[in-house]
PDB file of N, CA and C in Angstrom:
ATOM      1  N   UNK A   1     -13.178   6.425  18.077  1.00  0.00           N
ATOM      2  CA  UNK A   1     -13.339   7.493  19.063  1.00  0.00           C
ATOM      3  C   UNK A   1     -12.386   7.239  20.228  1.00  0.00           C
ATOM      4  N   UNK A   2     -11.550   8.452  20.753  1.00  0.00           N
ATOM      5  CA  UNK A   2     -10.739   8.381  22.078  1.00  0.00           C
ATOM      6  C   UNK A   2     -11.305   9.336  23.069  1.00  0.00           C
ATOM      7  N   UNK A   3     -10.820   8.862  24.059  1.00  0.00           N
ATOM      8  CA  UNK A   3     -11.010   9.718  25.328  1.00  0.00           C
ATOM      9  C   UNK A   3     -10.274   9.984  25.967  1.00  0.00           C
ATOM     10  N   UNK A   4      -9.705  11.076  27.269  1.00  0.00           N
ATOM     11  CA  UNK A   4      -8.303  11.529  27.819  1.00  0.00           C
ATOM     12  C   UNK A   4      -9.412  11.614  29.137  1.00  0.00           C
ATOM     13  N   UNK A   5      -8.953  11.475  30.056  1.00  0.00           N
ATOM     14  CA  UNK A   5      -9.368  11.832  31.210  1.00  0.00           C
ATOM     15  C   UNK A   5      -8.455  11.941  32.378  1.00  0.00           C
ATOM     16  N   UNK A   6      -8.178  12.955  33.534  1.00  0.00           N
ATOM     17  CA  UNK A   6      -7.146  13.790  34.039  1.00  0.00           C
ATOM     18  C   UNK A   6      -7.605  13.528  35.715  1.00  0.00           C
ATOM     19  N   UNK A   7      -6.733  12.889  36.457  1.00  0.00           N
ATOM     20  CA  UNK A   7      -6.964  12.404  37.535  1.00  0.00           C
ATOM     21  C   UNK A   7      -5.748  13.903  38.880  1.00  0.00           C
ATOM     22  N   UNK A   8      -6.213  13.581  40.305  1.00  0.00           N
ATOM     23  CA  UNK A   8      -5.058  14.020  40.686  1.00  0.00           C
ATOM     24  C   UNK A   8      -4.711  15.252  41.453  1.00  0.00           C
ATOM     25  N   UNK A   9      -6.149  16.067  40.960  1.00  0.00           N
ATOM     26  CA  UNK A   9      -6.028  17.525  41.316  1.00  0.00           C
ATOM     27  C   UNK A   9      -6.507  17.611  42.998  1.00  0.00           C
ATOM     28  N   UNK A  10      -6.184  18.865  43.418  1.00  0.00           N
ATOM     29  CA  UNK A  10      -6.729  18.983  44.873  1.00  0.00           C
ATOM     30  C   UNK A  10      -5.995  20.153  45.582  1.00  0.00           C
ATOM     31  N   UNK A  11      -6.040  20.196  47.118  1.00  0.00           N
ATOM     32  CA  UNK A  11      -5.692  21.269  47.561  1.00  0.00           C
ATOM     33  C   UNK A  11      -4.437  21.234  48.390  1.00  0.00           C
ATOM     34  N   UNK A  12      -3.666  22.225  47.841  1.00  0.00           N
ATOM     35  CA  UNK A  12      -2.291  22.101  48.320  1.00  0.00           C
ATOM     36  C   UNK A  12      -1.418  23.131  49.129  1.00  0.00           C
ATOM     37  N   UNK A  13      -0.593  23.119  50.194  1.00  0.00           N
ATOM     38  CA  UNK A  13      -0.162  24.227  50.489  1.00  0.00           C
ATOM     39  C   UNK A  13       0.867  25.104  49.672  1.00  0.00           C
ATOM     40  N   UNK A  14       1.296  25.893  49.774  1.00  0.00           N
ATOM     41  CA  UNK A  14       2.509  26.565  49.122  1.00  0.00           C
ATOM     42  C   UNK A  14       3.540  26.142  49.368  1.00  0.00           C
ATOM     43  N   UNK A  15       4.354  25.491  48.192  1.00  0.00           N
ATOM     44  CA  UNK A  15       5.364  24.912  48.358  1.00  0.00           C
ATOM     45  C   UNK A  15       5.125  23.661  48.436  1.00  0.00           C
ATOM     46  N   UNK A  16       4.098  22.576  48.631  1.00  0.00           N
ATOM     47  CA  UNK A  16       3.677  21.932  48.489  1.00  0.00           C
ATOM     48  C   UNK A  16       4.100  21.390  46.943  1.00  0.00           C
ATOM     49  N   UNK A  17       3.641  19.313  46.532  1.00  0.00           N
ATOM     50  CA  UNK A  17       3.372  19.171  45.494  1.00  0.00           C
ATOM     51  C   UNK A  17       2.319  18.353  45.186  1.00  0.00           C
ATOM     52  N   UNK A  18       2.495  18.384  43.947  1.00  0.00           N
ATOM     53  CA  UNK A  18       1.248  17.565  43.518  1.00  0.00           C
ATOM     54  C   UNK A  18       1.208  16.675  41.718  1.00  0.00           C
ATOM     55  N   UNK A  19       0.686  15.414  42.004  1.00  0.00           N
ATOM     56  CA  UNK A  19       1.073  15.226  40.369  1.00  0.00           C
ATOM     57  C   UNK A  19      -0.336  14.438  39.641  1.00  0.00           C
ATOM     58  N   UNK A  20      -0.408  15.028  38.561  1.00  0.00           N
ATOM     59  CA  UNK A  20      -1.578  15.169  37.694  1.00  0.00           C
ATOM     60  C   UNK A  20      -1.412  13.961  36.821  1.00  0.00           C
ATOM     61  N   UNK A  21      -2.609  13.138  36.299  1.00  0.00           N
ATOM     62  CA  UNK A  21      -2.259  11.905  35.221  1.00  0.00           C
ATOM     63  C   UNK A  21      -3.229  12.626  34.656  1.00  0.00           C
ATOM     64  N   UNK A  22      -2.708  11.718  33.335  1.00  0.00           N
ATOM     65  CA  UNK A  22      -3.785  11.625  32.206  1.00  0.00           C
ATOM     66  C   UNK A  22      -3.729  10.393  31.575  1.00  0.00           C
ATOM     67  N   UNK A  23      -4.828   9.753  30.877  1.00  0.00           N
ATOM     68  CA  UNK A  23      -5.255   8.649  30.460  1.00  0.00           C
ATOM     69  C   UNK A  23      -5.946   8.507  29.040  1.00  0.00           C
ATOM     70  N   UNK A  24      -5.060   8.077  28.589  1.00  0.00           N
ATOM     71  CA  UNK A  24      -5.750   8.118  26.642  1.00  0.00           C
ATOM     72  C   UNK A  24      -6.317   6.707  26.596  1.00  0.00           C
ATOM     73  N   UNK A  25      -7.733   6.654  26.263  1.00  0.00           N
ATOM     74  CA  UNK A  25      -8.310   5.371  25.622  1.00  0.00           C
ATOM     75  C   UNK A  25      -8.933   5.377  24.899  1.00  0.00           C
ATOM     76  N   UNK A  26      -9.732   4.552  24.541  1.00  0.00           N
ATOM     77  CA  UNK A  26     -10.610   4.151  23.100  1.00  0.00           C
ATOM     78  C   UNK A  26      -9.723   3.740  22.077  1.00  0.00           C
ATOM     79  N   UNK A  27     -10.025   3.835  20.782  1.00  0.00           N
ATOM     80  CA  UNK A  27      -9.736   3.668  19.417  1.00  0.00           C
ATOM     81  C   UNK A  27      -8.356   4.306  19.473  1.00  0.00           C
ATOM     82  N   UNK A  28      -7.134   3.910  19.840  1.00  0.00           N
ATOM     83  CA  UNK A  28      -6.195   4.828  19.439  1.00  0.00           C
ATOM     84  C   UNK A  28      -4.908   3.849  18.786  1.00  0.00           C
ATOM     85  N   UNK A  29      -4.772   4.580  17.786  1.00  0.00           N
ATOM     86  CA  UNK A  29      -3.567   3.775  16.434  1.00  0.00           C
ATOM     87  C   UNK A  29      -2.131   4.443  17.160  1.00  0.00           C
ATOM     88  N   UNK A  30      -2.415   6.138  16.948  1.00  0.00           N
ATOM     89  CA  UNK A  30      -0.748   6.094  17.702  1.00  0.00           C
ATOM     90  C   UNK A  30      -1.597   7.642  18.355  1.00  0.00           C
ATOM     91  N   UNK A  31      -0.351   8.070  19.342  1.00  0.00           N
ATOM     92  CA  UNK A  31      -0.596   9.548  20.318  1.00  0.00           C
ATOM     93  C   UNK A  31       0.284  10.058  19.654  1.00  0.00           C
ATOM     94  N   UNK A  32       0.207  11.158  18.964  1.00  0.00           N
ATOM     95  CA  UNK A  32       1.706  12.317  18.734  1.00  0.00           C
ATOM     96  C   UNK A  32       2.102  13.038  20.231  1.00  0.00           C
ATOM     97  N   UNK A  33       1.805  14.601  20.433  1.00  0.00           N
ATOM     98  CA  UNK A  33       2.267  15.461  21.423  1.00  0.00           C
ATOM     99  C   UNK A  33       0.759  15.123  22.520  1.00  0.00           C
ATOM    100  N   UNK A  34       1.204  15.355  23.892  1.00  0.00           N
ATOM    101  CA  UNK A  34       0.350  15.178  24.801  1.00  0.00           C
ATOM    102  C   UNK A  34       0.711  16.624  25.498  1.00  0.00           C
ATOM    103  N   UNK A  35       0.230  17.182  26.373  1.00  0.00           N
ATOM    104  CA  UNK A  35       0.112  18.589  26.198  1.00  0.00           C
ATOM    105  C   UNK A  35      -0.777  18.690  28.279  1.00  0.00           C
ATOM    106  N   UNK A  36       0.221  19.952  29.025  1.00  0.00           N
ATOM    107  CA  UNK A  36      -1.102  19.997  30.114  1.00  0.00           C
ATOM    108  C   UNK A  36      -1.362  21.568  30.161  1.00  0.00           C
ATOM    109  N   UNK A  37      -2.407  22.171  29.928  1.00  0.00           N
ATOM    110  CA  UNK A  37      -2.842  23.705  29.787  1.00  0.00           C
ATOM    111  C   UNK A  37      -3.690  23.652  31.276  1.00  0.00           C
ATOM    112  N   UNK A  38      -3.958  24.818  31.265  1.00  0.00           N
ATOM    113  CA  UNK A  38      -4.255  25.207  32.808  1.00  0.00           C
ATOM    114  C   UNK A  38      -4.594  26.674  32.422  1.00  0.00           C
ATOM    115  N   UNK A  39      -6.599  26.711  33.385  1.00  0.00           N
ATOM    116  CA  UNK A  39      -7.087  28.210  32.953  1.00  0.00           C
ATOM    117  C   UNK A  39      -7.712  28.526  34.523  1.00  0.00           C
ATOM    118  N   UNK A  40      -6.789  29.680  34.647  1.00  0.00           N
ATOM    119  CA  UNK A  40      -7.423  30.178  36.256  1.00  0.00           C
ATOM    120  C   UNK A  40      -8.546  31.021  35.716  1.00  0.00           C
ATOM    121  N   UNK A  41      -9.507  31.638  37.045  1.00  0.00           N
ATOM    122  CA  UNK A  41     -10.362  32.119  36.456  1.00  0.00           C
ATOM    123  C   UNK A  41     -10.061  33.554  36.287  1.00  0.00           C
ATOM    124  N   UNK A  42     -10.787  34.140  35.455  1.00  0.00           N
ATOM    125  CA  UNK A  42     -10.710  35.096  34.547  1.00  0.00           C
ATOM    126  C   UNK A  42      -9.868  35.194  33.530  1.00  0.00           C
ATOM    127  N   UNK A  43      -8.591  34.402  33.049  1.00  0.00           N
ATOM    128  CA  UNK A  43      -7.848  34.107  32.755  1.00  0.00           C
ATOM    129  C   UNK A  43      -8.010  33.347  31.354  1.00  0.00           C
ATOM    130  N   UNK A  44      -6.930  33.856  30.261  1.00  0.00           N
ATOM    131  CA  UNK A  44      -7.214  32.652  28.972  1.00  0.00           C
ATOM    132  C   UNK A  44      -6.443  31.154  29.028  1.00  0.00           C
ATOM    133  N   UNK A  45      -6.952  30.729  29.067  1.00  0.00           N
ATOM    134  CA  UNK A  45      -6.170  28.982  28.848  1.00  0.00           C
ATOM    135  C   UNK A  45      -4.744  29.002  28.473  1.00  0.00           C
ATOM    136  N   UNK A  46      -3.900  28.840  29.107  1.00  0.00           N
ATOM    137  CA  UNK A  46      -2.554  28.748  28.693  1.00  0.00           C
ATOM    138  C   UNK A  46      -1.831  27.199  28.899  1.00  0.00           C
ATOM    139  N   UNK A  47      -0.646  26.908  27.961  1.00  0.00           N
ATOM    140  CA  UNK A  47      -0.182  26.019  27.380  1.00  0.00           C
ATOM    141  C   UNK A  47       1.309  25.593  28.486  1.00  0.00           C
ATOM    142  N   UNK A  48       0.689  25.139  29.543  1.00  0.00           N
ATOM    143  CA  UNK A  48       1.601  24.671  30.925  1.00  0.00           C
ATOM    144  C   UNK A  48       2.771  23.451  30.530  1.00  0.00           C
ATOM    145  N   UNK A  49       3.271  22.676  29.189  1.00  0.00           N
ATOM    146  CA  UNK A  49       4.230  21.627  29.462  1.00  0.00           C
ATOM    147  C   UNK A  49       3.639  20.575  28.325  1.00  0.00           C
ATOM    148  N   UNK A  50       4.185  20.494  27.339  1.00  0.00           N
ATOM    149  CA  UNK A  50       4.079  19.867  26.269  1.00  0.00           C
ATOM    150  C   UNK A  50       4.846  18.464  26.200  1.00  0.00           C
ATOM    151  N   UNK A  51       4.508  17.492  25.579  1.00  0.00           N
ATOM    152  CA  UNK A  51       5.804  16.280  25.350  1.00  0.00           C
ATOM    153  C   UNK A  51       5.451  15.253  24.027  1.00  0.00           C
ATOM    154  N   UNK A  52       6.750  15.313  22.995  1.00  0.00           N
ATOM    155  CA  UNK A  52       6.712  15.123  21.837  1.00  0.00           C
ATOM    156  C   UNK A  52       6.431  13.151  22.292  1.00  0.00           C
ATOM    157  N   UNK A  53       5.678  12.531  21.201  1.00  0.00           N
ATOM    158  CA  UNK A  53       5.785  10.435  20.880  1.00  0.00           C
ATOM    159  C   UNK A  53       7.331  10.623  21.432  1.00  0.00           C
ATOM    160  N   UNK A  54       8.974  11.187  21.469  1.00  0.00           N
ATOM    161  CA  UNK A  54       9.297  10.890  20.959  1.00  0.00           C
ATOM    162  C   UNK A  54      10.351  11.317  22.518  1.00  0.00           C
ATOM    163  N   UNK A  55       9.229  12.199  23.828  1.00  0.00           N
ATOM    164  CA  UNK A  55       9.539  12.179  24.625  1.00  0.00           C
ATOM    165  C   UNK A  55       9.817  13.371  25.082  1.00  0.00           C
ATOM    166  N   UNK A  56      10.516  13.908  24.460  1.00  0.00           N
ATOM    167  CA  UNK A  56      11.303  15.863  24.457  1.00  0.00           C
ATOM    168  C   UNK A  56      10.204  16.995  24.746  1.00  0.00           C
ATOM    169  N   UNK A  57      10.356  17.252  26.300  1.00  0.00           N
ATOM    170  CA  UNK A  57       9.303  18.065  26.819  1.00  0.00           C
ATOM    171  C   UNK A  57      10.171  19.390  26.619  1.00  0.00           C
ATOM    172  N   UNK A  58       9.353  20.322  26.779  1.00  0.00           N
ATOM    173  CA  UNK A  58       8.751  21.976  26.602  1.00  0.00           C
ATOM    174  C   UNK A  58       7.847  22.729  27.935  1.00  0.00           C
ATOM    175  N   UNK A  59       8.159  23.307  28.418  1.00  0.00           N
ATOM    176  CA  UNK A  59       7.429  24.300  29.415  1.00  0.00           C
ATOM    177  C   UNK A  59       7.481  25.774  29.505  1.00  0.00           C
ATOM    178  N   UNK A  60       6.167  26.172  29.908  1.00  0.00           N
ATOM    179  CA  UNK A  60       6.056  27.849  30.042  1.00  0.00           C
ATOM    180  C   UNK A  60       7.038  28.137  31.046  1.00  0.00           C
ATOM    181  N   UNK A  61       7.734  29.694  30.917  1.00  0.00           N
ATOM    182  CA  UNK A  61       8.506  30.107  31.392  1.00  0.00           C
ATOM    183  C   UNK A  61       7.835  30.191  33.058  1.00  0.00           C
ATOM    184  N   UNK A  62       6.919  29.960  33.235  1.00  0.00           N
ATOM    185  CA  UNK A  62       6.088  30.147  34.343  1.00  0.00           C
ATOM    186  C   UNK A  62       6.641  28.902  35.656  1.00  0.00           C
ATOM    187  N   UNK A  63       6.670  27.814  34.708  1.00  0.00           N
ATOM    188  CA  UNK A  63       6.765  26.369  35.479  1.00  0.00           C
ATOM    189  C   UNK A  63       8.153  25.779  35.478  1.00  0.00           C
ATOM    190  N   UNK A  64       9.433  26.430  34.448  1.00  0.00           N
ATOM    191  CA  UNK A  64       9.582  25.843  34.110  1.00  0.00           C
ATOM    192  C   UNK A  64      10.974  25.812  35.431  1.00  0.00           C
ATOM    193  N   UNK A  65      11.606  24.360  35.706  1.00  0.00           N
ATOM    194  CA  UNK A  65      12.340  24.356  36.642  1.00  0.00           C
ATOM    195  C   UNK A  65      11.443  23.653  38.258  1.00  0.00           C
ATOM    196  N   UNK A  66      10.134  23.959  37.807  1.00  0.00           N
ATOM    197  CA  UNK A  66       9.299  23.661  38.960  1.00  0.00           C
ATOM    198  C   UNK A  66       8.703  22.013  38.493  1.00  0.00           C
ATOM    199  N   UNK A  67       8.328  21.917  37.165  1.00  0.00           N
ATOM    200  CA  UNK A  67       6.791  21.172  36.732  1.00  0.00           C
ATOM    201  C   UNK A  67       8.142  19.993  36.186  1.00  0.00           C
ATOM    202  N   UNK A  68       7.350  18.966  35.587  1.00  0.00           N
ATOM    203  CA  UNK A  68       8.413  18.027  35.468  1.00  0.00           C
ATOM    204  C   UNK A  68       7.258  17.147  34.386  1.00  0.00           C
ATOM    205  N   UNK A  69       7.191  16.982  33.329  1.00  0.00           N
ATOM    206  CA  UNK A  69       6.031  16.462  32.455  1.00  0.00           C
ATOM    207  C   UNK A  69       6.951  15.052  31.754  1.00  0.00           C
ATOM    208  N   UNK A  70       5.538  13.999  32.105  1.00  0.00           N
ATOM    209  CA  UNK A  70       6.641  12.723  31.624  1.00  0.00           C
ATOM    210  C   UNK A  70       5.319  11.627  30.775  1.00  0.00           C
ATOM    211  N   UNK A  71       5.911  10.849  29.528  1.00  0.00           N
ATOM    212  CA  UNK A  71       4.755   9.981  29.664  1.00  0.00           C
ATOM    213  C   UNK A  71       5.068   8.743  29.640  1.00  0.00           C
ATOM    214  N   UNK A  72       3.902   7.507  29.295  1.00  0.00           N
ATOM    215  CA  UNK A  72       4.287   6.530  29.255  1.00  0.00           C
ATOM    216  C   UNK A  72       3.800   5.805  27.927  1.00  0.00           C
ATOM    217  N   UNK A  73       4.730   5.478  27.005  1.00  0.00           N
ATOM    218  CA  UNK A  73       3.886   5.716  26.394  1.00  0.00           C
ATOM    219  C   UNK A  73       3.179   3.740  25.518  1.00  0.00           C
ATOM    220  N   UNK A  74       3.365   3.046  26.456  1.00  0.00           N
ATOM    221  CA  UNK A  74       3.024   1.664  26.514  1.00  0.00           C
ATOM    222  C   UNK A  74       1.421   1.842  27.394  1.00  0.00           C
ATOM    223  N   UNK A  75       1.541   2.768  28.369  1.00  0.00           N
ATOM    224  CA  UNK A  75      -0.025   2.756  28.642  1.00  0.00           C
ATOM    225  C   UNK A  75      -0.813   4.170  28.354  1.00  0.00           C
ATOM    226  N   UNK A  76      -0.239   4.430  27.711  1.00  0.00           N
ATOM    227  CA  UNK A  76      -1.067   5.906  26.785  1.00  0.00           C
ATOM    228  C   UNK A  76      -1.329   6.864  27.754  1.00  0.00           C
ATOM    229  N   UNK A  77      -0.170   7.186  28.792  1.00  0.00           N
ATOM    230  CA  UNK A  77      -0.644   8.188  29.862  1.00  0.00           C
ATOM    231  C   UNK A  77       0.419   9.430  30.171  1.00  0.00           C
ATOM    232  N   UNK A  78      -0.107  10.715  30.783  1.00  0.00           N
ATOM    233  CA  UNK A  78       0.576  11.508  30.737  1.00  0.00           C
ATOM    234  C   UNK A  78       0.909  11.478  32.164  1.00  0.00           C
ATOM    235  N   UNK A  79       1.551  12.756  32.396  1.00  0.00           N
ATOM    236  CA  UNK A  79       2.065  13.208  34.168  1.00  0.00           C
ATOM    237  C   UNK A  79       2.317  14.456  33.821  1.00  0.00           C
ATOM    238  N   UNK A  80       2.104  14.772  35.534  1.00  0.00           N
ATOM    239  CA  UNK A  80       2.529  16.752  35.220  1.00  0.00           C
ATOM    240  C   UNK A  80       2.923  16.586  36.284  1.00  0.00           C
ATOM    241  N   UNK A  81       4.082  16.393  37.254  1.00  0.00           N
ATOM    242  CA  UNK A  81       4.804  16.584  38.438  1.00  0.00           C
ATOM    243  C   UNK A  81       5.043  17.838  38.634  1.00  0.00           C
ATOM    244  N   UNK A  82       3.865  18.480  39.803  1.00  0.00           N
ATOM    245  CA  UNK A  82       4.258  19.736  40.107  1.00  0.00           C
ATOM    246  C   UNK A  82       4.747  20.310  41.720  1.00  0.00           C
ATOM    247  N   UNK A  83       6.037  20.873  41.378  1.00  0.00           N
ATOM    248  CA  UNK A  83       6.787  21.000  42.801  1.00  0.00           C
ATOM    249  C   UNK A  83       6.788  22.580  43.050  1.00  0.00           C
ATOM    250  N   UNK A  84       7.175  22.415  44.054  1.00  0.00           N
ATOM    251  CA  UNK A  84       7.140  24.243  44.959  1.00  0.00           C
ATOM    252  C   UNK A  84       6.004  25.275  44.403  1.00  0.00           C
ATOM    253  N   UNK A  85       4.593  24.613  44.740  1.00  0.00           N
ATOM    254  CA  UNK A  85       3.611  25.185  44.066  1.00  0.00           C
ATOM    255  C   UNK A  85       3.534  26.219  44.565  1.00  0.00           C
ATOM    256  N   UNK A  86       2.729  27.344  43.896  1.00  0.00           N
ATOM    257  CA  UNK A  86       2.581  28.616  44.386  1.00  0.00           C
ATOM    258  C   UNK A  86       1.329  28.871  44.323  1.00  0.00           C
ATOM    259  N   UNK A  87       0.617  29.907  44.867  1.00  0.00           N
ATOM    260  CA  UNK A  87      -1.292  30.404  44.550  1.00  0.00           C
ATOM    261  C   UNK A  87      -1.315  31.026  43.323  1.00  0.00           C
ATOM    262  N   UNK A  88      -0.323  31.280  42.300  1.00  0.00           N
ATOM    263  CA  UNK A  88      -0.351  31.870  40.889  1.00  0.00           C
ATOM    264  C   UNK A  88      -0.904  30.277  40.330  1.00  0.00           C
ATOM    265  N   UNK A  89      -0.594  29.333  40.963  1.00  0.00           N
ATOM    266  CA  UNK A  89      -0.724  27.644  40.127  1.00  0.00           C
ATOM    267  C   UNK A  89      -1.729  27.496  39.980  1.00  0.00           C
ATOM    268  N   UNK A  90      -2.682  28.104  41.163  1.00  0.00           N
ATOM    269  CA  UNK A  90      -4.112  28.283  41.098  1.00  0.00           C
ATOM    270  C   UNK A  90      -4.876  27.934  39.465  1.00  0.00           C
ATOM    271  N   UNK A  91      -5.832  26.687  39.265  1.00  0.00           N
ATOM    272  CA  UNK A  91      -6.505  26.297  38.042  1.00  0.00           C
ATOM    273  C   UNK A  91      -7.127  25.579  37.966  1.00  0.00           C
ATOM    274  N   UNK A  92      -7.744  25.455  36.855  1.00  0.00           N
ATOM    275  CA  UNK A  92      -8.140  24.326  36.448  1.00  0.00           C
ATOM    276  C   UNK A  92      -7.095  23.790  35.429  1.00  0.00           C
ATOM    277  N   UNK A  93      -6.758  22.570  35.594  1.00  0.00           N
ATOM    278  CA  UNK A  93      -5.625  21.449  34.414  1.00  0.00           C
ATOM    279  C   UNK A  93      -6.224  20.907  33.479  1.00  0.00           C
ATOM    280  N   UNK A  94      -6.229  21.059  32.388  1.00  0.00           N
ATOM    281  CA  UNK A  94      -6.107  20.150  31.586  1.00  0.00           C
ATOM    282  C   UNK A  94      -5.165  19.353  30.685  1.00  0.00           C
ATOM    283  N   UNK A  95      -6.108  18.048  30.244  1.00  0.00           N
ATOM    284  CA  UNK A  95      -4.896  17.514  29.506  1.00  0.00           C
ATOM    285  C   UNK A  95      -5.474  17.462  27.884  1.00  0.00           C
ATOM    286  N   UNK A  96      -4.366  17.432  27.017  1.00  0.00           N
ATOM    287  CA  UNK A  96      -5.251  17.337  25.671  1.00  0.00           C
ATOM    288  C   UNK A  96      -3.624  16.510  24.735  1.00  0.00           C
ATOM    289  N   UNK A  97      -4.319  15.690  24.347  1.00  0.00           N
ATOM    290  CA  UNK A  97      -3.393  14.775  23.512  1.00  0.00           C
ATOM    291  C   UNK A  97      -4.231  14.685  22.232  1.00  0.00           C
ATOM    292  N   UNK A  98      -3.464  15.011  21.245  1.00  0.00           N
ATOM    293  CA  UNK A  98      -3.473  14.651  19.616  1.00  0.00           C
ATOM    294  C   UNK A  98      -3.280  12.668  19.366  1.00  0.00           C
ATOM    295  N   UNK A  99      -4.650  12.608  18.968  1.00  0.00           N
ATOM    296  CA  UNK A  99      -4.532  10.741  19.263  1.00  0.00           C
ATOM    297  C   UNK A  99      -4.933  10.809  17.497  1.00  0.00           C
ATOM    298  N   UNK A 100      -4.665   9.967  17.061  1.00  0.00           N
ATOM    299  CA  UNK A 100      -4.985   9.400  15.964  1.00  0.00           C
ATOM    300  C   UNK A 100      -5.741   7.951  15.659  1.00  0.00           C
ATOM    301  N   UNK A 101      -6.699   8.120  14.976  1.00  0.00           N
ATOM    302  CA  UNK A 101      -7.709   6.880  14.896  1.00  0.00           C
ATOM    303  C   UNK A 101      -8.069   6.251  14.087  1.00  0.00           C
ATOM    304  N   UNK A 102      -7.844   6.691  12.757  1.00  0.00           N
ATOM    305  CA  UNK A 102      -6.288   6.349  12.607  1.00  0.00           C
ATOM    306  C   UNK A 102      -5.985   8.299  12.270  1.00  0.00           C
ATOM    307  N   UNK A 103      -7.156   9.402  11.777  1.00  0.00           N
ATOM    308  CA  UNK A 103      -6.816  10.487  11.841  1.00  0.00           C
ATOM    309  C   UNK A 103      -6.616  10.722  12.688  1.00  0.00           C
ATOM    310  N   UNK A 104      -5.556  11.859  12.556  1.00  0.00           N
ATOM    311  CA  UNK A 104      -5.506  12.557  14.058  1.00  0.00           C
ATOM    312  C   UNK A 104      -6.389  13.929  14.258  1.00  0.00           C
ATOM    313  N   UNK A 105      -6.705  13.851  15.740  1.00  0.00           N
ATOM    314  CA  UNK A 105      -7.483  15.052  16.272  1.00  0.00           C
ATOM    315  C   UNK A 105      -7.081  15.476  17.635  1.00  0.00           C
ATOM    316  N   UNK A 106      -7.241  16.271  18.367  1.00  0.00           N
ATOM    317  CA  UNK A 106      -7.319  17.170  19.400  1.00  0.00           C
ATOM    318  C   UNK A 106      -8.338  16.385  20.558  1.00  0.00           C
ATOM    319  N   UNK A 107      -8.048  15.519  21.496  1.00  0.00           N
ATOM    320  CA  UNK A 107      -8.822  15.366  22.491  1.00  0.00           C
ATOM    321  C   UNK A 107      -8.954  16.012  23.743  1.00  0.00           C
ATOM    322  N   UNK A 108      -9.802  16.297  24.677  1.00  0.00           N
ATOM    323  CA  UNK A 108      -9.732  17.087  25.936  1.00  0.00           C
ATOM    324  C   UNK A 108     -10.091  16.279  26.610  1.00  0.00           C
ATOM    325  N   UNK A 109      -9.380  16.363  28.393  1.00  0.00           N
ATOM    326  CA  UNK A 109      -9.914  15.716  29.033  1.00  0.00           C
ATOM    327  C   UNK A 109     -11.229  17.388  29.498  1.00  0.00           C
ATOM    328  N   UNK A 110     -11.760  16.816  30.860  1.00  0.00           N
ATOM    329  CA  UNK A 110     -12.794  17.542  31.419  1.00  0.00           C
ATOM    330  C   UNK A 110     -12.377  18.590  32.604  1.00  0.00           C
ATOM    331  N   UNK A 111     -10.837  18.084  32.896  1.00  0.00           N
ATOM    332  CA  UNK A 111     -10.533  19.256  33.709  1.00  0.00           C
ATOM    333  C   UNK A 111     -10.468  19.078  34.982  1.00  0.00           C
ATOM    334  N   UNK A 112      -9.615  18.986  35.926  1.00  0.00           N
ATOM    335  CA  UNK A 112      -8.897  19.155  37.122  1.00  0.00           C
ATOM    336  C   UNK A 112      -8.721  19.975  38.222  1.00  0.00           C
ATOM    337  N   UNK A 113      -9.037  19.896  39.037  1.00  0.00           N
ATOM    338  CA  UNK A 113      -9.014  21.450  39.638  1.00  0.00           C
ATOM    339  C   UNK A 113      -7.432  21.748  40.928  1.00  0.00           C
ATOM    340  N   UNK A 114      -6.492  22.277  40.771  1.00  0.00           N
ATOM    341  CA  UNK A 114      -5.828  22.407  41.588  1.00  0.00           C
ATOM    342  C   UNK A 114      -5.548  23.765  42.304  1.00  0.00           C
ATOM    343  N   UNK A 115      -5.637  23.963  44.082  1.00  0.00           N
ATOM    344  CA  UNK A 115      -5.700  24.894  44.208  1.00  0.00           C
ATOM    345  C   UNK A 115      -4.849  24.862  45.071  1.00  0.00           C
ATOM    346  N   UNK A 116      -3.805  26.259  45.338  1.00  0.00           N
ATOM    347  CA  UNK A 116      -2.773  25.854  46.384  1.00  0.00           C
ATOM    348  C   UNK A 116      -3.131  27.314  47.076  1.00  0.00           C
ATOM    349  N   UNK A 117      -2.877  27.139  47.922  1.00  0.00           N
ATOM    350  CA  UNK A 117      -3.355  27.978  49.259  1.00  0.00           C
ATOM    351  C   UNK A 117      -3.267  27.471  50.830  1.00  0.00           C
ATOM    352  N   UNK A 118      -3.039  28.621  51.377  1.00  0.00           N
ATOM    353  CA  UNK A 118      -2.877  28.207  53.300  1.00  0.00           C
ATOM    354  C   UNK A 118      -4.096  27.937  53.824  1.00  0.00           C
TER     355      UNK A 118
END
């Protein structure tokens, strides 16, 4: 069994930044893609900044140029470096990494809350 849990969130001004961890533990053989989604409310969960074992990140056209996603991958942890935030950033974060145990599955952390506003 693994666990992800997502440190980091809070309240920020506009333009402001802020940077998000994540933390893979338990039982884990290897991490494939680590992943940070983010669901404002009323809103469906969308797929904020992806990053392959192998390093080669991906971002929504939303972030992209702004967010900066990095991991490490000797201590099984993610990052979401987020710059020139805006009140659209407005969410809850999550993180969800594909860990293998030795199968692989879909873990979630519990969720983050970042809110940017004056």
């Amino acid at each position: 069994q693994a666990q992800v849990v997502e440190s980091g969130g809070g309240l920020v001004q506009p333009g402001g930044s802020l940077t998000l961890s994540c933390a893979a533990s338990g039982r884990i053989f290897s991490i494939n893609t680590m992943c940070w989604y983010r669901q404002a409310p009323g809103k469906e969960r969308e797929l904020v900044a992806v990053i392959t074992s192998g390093g080669t990140p991906n971002y929504a056209d939303s972030v992209k140029g702004r967010f900066t996603i990095s991991r490490d991958n000797t201590k099984n942890t993610v990052h979401l470096q987020m710059n020139r935030l805006k009140p659209e950033d407005t969410a809850v974060y999550y993180c969800s990494a594909r860990i293998g145990t030795p199968l692989y599955h879909d873990y979630w952390g519990q969720g983050t809350q970042v809110t940017v506003s004056s």
